[in-house]
N, C-alpha and C. Protein backbone atom coordinates (compact mmCIF):
# COMPACT_ATOMS: atom_id res chain seq x y z
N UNK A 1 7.16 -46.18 26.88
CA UNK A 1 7.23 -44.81 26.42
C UNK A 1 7.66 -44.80 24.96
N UNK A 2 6.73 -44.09 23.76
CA UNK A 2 6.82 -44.31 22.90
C UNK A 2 7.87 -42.79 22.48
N UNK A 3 8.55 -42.80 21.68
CA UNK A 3 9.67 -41.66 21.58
C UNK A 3 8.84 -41.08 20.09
N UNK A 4 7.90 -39.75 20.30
CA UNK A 4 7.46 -39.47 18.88
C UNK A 4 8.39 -39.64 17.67
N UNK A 5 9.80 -39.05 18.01
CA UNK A 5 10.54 -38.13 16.70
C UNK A 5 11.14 -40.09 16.08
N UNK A 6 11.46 -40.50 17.11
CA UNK A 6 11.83 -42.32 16.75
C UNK A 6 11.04 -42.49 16.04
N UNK A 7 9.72 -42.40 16.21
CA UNK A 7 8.31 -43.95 15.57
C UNK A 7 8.38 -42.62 14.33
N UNK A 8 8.55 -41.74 14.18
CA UNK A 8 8.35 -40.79 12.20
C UNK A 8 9.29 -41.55 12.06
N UNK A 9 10.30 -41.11 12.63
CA UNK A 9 12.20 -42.10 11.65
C UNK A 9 11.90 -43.30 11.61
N UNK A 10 11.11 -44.31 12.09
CA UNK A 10 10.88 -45.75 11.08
C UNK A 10 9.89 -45.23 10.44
N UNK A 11 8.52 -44.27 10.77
CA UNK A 11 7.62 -44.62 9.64
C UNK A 11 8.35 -44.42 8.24
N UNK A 12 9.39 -43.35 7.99
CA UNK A 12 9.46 -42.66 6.88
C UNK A 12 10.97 -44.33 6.50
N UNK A 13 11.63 -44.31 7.22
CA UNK A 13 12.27 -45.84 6.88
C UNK A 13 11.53 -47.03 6.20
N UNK A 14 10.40 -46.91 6.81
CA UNK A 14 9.39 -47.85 6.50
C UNK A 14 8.63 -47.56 5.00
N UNK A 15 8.18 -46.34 4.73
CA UNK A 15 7.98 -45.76 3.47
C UNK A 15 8.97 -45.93 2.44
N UNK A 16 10.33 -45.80 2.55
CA UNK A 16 11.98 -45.31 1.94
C UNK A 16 11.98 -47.12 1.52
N UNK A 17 12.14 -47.25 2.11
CA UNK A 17 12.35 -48.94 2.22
C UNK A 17 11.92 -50.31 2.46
N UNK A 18 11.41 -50.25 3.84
CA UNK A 18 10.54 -51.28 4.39
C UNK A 18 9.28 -51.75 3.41
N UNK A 19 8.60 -50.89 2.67
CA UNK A 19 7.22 -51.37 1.78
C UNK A 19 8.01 -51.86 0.69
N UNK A 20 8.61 -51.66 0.30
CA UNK A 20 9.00 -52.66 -1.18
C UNK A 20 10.04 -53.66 -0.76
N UNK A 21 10.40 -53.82 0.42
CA UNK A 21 11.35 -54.94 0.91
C UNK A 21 10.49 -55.86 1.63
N UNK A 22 9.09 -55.63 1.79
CA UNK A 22 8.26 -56.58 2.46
C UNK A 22 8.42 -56.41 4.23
N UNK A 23 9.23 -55.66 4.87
CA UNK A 23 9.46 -55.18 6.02
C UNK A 23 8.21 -54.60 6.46
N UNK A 24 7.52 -55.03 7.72
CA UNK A 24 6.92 -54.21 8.15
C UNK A 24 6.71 -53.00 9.33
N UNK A 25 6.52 -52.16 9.46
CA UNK A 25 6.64 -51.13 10.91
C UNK A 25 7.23 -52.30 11.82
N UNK A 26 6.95 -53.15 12.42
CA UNK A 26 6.91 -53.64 13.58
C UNK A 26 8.39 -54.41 13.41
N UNK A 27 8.74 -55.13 12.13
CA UNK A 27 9.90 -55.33 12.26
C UNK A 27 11.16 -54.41 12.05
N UNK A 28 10.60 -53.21 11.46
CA UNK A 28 11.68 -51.86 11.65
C UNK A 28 11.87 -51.71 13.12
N UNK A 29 10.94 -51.44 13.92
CA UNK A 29 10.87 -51.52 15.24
C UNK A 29 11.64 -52.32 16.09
N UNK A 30 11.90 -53.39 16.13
CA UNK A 30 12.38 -54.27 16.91
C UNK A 30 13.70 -54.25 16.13
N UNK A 31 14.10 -53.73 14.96
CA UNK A 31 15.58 -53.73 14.39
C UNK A 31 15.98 -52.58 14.87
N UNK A 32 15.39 -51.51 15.13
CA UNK A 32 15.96 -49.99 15.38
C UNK A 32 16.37 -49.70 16.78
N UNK A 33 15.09 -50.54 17.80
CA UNK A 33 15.10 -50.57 18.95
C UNK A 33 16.31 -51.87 19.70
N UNK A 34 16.61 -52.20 18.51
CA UNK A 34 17.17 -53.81 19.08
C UNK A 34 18.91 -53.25 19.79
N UNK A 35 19.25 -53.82 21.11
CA UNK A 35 20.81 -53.45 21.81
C UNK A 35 21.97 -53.82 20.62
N UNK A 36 21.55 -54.51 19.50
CA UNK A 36 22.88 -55.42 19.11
C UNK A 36 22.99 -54.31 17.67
N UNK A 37 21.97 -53.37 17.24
CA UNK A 37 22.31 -53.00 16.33
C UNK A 37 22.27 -51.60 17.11
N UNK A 38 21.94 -51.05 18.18
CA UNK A 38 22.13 -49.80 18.85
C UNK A 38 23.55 -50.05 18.98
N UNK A 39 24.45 -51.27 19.36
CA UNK A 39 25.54 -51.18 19.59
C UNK A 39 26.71 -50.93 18.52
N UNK A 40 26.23 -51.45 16.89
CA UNK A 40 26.44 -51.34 15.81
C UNK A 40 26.39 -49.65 16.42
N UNK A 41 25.39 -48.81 16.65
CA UNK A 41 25.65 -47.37 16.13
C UNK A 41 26.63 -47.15 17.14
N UNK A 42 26.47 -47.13 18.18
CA UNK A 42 27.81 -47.18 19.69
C UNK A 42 28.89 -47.22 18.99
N UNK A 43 29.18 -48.27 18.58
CA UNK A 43 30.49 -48.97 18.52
C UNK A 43 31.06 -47.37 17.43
N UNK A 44 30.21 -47.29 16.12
CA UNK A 44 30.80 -45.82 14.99
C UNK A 44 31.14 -44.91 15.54
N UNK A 45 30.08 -43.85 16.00
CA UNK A 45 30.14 -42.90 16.74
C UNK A 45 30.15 -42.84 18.19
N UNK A 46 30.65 -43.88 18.69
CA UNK A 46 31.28 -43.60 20.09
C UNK A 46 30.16 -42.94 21.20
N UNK A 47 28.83 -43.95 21.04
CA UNK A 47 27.50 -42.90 22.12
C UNK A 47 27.79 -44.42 22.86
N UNK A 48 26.00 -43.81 23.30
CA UNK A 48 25.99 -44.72 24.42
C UNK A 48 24.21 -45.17 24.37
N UNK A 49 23.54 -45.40 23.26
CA UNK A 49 22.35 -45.46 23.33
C UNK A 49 22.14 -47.12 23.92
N UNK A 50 20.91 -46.91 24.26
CA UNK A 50 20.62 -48.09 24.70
C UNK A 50 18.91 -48.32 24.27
N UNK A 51 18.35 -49.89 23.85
CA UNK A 51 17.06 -49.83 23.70
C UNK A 51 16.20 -50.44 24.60
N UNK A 52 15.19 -50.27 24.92
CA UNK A 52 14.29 -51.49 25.69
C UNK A 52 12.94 -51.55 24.62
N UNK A 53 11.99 -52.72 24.80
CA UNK A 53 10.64 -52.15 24.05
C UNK A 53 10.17 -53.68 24.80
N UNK A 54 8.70 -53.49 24.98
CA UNK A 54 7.81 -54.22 25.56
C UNK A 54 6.49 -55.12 25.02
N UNK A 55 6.92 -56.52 25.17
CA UNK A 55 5.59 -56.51 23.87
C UNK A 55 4.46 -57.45 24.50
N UNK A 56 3.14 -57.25 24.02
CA UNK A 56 1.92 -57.21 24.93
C UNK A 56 2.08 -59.27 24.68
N UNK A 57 0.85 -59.40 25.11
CA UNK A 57 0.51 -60.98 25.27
C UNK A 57 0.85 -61.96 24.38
N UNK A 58 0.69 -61.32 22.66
CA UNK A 58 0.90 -62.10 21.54
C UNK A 58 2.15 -62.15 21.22
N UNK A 59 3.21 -60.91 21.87
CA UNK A 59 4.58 -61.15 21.07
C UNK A 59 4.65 -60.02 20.45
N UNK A 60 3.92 -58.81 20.26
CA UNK A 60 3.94 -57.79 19.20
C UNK A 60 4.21 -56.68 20.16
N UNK A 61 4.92 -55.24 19.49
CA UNK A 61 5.62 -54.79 20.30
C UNK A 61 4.36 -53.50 20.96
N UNK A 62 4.41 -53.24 21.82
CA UNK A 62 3.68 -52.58 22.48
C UNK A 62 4.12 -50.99 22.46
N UNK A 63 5.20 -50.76 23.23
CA UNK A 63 5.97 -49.55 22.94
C UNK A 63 7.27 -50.01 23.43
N UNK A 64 8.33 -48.50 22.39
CA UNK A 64 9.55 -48.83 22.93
C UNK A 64 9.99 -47.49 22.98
N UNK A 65 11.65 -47.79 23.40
CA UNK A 65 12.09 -46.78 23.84
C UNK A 65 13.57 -46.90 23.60
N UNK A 66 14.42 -45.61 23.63
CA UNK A 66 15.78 -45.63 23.61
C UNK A 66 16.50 -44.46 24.26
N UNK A 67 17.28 -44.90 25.17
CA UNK A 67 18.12 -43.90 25.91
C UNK A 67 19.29 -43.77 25.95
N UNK A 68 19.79 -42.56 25.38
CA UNK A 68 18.75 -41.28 25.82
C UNK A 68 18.49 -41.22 24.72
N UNK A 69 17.44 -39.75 24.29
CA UNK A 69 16.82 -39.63 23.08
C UNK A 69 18.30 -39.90 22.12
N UNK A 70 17.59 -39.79 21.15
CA UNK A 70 18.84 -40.06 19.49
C UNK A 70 18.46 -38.88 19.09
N UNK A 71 19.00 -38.38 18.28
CA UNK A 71 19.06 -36.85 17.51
C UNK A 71 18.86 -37.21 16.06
N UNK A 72 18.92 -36.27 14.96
CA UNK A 72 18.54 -36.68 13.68
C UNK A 72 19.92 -37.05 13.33
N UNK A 73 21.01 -36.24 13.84
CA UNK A 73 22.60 -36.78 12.88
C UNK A 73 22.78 -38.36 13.27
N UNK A 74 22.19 -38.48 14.60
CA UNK A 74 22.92 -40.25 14.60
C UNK A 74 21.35 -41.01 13.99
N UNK A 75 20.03 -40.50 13.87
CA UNK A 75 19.13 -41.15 13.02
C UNK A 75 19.97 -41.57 11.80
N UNK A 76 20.31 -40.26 11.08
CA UNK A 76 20.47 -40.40 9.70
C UNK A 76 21.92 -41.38 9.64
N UNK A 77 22.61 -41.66 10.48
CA UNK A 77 23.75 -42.52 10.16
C UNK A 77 23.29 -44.23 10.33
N UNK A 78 22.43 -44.00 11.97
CA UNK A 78 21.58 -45.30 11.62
C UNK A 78 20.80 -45.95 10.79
N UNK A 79 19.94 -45.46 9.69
CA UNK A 79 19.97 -45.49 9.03
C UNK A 79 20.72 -46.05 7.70
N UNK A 80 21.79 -45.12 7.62
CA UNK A 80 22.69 -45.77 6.42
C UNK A 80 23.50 -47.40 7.26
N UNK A 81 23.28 -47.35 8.53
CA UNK A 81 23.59 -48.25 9.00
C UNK A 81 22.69 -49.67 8.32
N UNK A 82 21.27 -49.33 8.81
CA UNK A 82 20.21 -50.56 7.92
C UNK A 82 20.14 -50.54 6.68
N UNK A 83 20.04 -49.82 5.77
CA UNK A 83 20.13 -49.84 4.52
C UNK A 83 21.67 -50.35 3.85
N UNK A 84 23.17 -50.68 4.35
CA UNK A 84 23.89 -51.23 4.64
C UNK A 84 23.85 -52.53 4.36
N UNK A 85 23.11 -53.28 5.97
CA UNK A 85 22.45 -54.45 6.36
C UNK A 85 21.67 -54.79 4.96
N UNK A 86 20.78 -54.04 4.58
CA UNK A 86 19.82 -54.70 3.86
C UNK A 86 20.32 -54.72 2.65
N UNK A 87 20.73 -54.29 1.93
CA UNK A 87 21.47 -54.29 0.71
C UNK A 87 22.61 -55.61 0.93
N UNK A 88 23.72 -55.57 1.53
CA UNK A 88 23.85 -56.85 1.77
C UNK A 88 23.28 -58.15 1.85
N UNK A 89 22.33 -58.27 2.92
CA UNK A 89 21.00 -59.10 2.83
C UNK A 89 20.56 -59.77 1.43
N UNK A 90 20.19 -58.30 0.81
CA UNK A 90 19.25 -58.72 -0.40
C UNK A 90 20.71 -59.52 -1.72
N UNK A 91 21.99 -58.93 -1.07
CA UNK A 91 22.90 -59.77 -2.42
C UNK A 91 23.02 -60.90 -1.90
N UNK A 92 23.05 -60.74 -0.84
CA UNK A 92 23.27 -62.46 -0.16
C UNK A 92 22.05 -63.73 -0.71
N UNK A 93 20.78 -63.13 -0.31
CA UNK A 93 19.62 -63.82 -0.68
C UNK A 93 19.51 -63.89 -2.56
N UNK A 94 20.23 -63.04 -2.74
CA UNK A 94 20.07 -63.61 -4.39
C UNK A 94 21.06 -64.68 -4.97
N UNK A 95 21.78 -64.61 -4.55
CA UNK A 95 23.47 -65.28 -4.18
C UNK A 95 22.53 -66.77 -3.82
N UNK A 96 22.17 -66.64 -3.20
CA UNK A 96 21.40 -68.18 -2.30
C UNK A 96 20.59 -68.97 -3.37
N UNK A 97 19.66 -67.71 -4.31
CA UNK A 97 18.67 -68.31 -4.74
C UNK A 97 19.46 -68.73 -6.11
N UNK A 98 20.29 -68.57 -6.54
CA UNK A 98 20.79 -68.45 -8.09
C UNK A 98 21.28 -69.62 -7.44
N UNK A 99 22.50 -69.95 -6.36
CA UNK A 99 22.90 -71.01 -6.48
C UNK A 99 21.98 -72.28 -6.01
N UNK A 100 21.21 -72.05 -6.00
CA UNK A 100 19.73 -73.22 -5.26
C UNK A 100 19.14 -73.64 -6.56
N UNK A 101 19.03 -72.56 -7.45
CA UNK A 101 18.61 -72.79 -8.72
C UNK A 101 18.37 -73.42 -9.77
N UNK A 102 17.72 -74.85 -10.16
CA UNK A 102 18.08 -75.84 -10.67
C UNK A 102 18.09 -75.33 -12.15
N UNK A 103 17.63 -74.78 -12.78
CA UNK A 103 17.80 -74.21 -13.80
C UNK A 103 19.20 -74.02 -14.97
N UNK A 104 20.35 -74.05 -14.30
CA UNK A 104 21.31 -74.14 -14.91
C UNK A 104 21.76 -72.88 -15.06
N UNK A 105 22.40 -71.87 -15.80
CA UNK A 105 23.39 -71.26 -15.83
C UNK A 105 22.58 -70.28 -17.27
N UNK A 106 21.72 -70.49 -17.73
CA UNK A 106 21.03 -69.88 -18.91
C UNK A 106 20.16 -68.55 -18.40
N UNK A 107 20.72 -67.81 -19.50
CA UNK A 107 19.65 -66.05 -19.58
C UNK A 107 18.68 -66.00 -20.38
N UNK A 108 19.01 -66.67 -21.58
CA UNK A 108 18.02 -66.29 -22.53
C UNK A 108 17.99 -68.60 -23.76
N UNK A 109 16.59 -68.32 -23.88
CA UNK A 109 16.34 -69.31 -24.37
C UNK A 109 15.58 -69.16 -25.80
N UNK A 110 16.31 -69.31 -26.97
CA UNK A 110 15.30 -69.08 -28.30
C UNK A 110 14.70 -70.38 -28.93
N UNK A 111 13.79 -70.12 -29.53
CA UNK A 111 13.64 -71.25 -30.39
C UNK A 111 12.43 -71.33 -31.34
N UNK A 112 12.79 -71.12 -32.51
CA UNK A 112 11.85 -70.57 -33.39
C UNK A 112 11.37 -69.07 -33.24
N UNK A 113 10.23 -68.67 -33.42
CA UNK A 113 9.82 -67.29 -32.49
C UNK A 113 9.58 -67.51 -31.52
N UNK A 114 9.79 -68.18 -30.38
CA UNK A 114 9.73 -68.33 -29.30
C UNK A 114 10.99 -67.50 -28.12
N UNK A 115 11.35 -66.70 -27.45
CA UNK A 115 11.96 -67.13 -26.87
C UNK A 115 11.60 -66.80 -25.24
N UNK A 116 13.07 -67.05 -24.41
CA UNK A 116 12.43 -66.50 -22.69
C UNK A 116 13.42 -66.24 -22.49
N UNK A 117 13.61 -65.39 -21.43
CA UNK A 117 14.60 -64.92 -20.87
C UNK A 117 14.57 -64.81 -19.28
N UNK A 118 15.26 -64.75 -18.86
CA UNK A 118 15.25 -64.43 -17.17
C UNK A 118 16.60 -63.60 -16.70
N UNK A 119 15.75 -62.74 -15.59
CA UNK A 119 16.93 -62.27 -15.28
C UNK A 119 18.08 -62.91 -14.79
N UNK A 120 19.49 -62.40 -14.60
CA UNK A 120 20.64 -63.12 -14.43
C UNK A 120 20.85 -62.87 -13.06
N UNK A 121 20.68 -63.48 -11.90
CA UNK A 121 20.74 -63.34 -10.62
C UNK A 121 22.36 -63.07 -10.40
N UNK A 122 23.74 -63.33 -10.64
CA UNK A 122 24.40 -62.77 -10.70
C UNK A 122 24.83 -61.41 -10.85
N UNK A 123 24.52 -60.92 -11.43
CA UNK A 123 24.24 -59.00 -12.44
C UNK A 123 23.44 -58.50 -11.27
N UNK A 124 21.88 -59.21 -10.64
CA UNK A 124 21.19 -58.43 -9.62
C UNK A 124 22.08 -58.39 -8.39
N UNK A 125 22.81 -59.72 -7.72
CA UNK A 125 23.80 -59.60 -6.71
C UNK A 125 24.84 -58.71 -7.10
N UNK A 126 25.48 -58.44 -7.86
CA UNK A 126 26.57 -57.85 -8.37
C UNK A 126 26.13 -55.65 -7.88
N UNK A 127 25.09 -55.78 -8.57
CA UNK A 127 24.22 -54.67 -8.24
C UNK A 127 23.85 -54.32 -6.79
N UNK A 128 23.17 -55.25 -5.89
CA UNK A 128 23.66 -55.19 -4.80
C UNK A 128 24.71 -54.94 -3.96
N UNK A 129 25.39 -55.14 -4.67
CA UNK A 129 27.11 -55.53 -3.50
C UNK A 129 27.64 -53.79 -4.19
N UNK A 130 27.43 -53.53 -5.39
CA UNK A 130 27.60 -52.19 -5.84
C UNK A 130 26.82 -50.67 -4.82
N UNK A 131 25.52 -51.27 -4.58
CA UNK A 131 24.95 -50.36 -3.50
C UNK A 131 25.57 -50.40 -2.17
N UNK A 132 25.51 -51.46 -1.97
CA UNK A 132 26.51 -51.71 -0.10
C UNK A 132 27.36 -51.38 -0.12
N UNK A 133 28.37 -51.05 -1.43
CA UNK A 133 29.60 -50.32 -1.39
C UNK A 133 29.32 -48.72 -1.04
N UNK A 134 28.76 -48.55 -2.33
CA UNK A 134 28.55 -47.12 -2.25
C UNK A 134 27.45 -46.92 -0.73
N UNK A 135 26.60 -47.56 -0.31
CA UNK A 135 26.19 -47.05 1.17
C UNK A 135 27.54 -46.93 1.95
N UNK A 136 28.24 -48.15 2.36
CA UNK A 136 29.36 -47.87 3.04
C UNK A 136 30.03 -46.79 3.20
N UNK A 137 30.53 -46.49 1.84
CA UNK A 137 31.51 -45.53 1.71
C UNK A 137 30.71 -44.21 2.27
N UNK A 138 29.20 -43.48 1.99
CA UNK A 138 28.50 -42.78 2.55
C UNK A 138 28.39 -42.89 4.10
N UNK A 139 28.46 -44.07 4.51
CA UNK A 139 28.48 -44.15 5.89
C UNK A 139 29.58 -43.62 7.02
N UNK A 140 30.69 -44.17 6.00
CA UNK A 140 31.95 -43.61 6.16
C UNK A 140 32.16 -42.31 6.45
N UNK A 141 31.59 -41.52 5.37
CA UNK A 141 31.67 -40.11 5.14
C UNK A 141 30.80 -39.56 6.19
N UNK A 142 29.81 -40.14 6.66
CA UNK A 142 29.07 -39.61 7.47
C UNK A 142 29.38 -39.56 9.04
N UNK A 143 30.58 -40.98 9.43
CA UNK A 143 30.55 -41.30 10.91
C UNK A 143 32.02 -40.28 10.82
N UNK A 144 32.86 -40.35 9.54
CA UNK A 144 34.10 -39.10 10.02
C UNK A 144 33.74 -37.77 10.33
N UNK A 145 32.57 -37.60 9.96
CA UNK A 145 32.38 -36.25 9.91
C UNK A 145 31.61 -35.81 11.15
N UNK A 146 30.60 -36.67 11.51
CA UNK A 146 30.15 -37.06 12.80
C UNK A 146 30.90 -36.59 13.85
N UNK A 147 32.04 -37.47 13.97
CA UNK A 147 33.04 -37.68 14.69
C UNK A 147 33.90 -36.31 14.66
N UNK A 148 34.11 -35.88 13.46
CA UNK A 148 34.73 -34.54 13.35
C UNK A 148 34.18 -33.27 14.51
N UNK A 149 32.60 -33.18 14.17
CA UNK A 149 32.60 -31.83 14.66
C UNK A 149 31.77 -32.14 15.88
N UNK A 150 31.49 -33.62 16.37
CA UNK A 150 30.72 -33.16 17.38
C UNK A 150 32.02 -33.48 18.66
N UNK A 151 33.21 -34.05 18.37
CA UNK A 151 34.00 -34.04 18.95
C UNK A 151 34.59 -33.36 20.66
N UNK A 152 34.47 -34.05 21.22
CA UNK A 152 34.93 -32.88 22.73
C UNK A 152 36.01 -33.49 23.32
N UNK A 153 36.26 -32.94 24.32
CA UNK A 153 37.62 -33.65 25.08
C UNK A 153 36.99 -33.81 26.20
N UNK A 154 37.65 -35.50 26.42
CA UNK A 154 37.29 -35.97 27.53
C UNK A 154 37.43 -35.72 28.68
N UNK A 155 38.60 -35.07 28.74
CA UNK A 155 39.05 -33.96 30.02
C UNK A 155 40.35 -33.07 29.78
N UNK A 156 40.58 -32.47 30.51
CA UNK A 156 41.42 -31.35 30.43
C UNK A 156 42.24 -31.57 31.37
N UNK A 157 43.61 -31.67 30.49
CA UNK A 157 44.73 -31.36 31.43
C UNK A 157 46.09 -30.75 31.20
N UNK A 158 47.06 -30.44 32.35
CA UNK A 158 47.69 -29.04 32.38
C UNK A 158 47.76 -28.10 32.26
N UNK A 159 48.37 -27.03 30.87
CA UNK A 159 48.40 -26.11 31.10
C UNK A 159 46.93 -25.83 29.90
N UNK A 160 46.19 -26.04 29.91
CA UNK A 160 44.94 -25.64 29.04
C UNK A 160 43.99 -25.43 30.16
N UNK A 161 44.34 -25.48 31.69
CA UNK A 161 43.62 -24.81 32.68
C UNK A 161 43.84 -23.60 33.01
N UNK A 162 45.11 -23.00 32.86
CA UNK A 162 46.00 -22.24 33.71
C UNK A 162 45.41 -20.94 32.39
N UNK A 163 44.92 -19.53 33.82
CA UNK A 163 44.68 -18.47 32.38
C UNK A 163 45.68 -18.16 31.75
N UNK A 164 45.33 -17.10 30.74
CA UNK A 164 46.15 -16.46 29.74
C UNK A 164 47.78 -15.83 29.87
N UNK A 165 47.64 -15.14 31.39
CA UNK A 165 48.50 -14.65 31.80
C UNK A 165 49.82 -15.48 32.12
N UNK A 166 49.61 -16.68 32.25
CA UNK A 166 50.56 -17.86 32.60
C UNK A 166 51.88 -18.09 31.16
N UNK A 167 50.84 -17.45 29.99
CA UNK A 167 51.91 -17.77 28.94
C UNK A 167 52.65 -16.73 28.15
N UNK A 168 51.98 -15.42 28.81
CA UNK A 168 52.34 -14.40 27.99
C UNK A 168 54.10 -14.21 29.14
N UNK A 169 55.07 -14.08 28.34
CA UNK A 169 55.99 -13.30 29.20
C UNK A 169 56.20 -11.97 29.86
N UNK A 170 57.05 -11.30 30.42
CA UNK A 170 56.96 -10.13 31.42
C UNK A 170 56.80 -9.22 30.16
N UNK A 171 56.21 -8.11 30.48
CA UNK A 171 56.02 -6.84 30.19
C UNK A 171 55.17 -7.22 28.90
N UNK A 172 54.29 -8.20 28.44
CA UNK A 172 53.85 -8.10 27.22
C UNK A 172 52.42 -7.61 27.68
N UNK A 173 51.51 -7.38 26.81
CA UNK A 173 50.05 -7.10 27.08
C UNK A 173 48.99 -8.30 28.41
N UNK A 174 49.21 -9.44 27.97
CA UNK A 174 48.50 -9.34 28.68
C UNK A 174 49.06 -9.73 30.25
N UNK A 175 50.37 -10.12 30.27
CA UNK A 175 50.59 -10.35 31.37
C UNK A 175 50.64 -8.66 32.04
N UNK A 176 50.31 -7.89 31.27
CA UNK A 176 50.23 -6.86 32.02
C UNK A 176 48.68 -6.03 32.83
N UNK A 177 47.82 -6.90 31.61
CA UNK A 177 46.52 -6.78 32.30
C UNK A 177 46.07 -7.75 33.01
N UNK A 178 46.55 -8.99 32.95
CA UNK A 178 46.16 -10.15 34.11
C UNK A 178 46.94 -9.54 35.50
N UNK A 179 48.12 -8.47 35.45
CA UNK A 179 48.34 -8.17 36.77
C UNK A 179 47.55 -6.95 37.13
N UNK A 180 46.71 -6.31 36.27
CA UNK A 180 46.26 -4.96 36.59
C UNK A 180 47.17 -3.92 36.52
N UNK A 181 48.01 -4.35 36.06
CA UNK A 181 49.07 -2.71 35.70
C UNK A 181 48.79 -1.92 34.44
N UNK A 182 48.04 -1.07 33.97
CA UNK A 182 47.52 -0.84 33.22
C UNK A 182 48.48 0.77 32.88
N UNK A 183 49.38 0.54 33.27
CA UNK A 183 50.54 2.26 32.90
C UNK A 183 51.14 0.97 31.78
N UNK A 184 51.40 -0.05 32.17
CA UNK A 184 52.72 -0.52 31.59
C UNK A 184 51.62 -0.82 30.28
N UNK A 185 50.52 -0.79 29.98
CA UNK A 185 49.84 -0.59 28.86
C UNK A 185 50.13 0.01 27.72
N UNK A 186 50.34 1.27 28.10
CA UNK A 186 50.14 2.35 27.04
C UNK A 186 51.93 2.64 26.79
């Protein structure tokens, strides 16, 4: 069972991000749908989603699914959830390649009118780790607030059962209309 409002929230993930990160639909798919990063959203906002998805003969995903539906407020936090991930990712992988780098430690090379330059893979990680902050901190802002108003109580107990009349003392209003004495009203 394919979940319409799910497969737009990767296509447009997939548009936002996935095409210039080399990501394709199918691996948005199996990251969005996947239990270990549904549990990543669990674990923030305190749900209970769960994924399954099914994939045909070759390995490729057929359809999937997540229960129960997701809504757009926990889309949009999942979300800042992968973009998170991937920003990290991408400082990490630059981090990897600079130090793999046989090249040495040089930005710019002159010589005569000649010169070259390359970017400084440091400055691009640095830049990275600057976005994963600032996602974070958005994420942040997003799971308190989350958490703020969709908030309920898990159950109810004592006197937040008991009606109105239980707290008002004798002769005040309403313990006078929770008894039906309606002289001692006026």
């Amino acid at each position: 069972m394919n979940c319409p409002y799910f497969n737009d929230f990767i296509r447009s993930v997939h548009e936002e991000i996935g095409e210039d990160a080399g990501y394709s639909h199918e691996y948005l798919a199996y990251w969005f749908a996947g239990n270990y990063n549904l549990g990543r959203l669990n674990t923030l906002i305190d749900t209970c989603y769960s994924g399954s998805y099914i994939t045909g003969e070759y390995g490729e995903m057929t359809s999937y699914s997540i229960t129960p539906e997701i809504g757009s407020e926990e889309t949009a936090i999942y979300q800042k959830i992968f973009e998170l991930d991937f920003y990290n990712k991408q400082a990490r992988n630059t981090l990897k390649g600079a130090a793999g780098y046989a090249g040495g430690d040089w930005v710019s090379l002159k010589e005569g009118d000649s010169s070259i330059t390359r970017v400084n893979r440091n400055e691009v990680a640095k830049n990275y780790k600057s976005l994963a902050q600032d996602t974070r901190a958005e994420l942040d802002k997003m799971v308190q607030s989350y958490l703020k108003f969709r908030a309920t109580p898990q159950q109810v107990v004592g006197d937040d059962v008991v009606s109105a009349g239980y707290y008002a003392g004798p002769g005040s209003f309403y313990d006078a209309s929770y008894r039906g004495d309606r002289e001692s009203l006026l």
